[in-house]
Protein backbone atom coordinates (compact mmCIF):
# COMPACT_ATOMS: atom_id res chain seq x y z
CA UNK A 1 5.59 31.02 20.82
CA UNK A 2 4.08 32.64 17.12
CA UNK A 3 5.18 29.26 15.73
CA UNK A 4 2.82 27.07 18.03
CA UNK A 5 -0.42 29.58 16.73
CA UNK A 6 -0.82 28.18 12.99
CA UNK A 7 -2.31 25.59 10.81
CA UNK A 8 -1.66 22.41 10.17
CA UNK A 9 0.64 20.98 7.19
CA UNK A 10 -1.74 18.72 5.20
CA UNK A 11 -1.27 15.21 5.09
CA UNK A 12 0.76 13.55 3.23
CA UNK A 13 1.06 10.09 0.89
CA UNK A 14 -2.56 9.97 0.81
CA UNK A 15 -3.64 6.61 -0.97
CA UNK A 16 -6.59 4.16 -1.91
CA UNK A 17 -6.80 0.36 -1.56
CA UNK A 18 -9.22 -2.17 -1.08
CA UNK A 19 -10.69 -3.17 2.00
CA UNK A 20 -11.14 -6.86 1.34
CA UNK A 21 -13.22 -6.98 4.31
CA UNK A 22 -16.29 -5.68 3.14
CA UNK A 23 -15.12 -4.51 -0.34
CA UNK A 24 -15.47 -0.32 0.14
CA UNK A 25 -12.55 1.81 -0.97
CA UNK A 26 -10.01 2.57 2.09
CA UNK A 27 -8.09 5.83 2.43
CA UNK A 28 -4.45 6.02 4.53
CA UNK A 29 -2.28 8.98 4.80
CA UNK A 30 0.24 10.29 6.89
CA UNK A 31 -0.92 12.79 9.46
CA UNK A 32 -0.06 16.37 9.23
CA UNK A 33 3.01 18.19 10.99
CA UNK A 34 4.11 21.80 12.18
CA UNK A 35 0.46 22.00 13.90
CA UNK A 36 2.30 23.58 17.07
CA UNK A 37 0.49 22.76 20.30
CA UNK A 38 -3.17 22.54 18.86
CA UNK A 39 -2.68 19.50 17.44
CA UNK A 40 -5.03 17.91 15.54
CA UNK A 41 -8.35 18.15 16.14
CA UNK A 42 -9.08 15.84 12.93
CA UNK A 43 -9.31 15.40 9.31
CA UNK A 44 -11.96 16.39 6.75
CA UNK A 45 -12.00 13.41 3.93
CA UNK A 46 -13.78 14.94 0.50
CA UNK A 47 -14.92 12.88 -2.56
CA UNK A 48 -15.26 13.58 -6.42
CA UNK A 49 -16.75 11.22 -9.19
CA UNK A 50 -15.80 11.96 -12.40
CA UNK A 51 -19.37 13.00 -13.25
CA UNK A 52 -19.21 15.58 -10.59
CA UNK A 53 -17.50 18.90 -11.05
CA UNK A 54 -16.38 18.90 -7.22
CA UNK A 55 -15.35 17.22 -4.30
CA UNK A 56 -18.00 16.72 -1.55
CA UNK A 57 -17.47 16.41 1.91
CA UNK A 58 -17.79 12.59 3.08
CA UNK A 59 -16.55 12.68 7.22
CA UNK A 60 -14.72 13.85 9.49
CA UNK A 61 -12.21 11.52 11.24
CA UNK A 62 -9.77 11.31 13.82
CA UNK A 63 -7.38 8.93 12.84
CA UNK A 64 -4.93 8.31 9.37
CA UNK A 65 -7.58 6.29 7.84
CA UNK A 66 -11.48 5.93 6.59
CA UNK A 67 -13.30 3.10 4.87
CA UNK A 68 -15.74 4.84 1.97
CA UNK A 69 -18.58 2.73 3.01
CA UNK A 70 -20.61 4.57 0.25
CA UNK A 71 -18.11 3.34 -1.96
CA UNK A 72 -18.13 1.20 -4.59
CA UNK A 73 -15.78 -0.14 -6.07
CA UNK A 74 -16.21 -0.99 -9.79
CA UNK A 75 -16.42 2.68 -9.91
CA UNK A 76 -13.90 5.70 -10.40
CA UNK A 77 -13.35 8.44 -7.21
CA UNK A 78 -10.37 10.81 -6.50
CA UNK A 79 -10.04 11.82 -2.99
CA UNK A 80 -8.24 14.39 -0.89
CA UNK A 81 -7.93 14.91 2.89
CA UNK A 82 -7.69 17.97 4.82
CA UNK A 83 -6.05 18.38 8.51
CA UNK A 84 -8.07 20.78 11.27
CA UNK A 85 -6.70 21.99 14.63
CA UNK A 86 -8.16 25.06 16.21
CA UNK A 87 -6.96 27.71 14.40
CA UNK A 88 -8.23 26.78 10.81
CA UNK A 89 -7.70 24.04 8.50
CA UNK A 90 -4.43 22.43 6.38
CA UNK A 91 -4.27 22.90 2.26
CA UNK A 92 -5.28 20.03 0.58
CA UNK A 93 -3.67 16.59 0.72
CA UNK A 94 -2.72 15.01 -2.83
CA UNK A 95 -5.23 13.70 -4.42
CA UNK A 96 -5.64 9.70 -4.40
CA UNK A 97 -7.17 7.90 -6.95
CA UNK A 98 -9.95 4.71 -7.54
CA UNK A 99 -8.88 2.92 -9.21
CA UNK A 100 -5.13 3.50 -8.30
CA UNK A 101 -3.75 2.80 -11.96
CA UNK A 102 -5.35 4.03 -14.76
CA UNK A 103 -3.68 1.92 -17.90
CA UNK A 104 -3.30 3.38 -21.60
CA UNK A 105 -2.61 1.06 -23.99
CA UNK A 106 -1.78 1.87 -27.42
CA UNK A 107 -0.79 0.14 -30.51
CA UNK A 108 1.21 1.74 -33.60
CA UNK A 109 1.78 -1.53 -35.23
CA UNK A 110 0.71 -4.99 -35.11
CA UNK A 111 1.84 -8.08 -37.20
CA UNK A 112 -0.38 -11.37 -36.90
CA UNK A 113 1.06 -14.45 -38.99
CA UNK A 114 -0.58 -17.63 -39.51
CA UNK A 115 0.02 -20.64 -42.17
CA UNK A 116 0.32 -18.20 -45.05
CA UNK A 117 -1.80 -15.75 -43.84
CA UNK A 118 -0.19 -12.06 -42.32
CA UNK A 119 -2.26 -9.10 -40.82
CA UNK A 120 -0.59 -5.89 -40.62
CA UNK A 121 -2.32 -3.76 -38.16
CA UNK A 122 -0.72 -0.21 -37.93
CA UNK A 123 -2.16 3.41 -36.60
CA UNK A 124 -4.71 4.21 -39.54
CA UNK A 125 -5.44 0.81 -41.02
CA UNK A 126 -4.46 -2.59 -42.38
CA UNK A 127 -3.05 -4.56 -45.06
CA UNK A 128 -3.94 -8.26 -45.35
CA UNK A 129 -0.68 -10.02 -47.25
């Protein structure tokens, strides 16, 4: 059958946690599908850092998982996985972030009272009242 003779899908939901165990960045996707009767023969788990212009190779694994034990984890990665069978490798996953939130706060105006006293903060300046 043509459709059993292809690559795999990549994997999906790929996403970053904390292993509490020994505090190193762990990856979990779901594994690929459509890989016809190759299966999988496993994934390829890459690495960026944001001073890096690229993603470097960091294993190869067999199962829906890997522990970055080069990780660490007051620091920021993004991550992709790619499935292999024997006729070639998937696309990339998505790419997971570490930290998994990245928060933007910002402020247009601000209005601190107290006794008699106001602060006005807004986006360019103050005014003390």
């Amino acid at each position: 059958n043509a459709n059993d003779d292809r690559v795999p899908s990549p994997p999906k939901n790929l996403a970053t946690t904390v292993s509490y165990y020994d505090d190193k960045v762990r990856l979990t996707w779901e594994g690929s599908d459509d890989c016809g009767s190759s299966g999988i023969l496993y994934y390829t788990v890459y690495r960026a850092e944001p001073q890096l212009a690229y993603h470097f190779f960091l294993a190869n694994v067999a199962s829906n998982s890997y522990i970055d034990v080069t990780s660490d984890t007051s620091s920021l990665y993004t991550y992709y996985v790619v499935a292999v069978n024997s006729f070639g490798s998937s696309t990339q996953s998505n790419t997971a972030y570490f930290p998994t939130e990245q928060v933007d706060i910002s402020i247009n105006y601000l209005v601190l009272s107290q006794n008699n006293y106001t602060l006005e903060l807004s986006q360019g300046g103050f005014i003390l009242l």
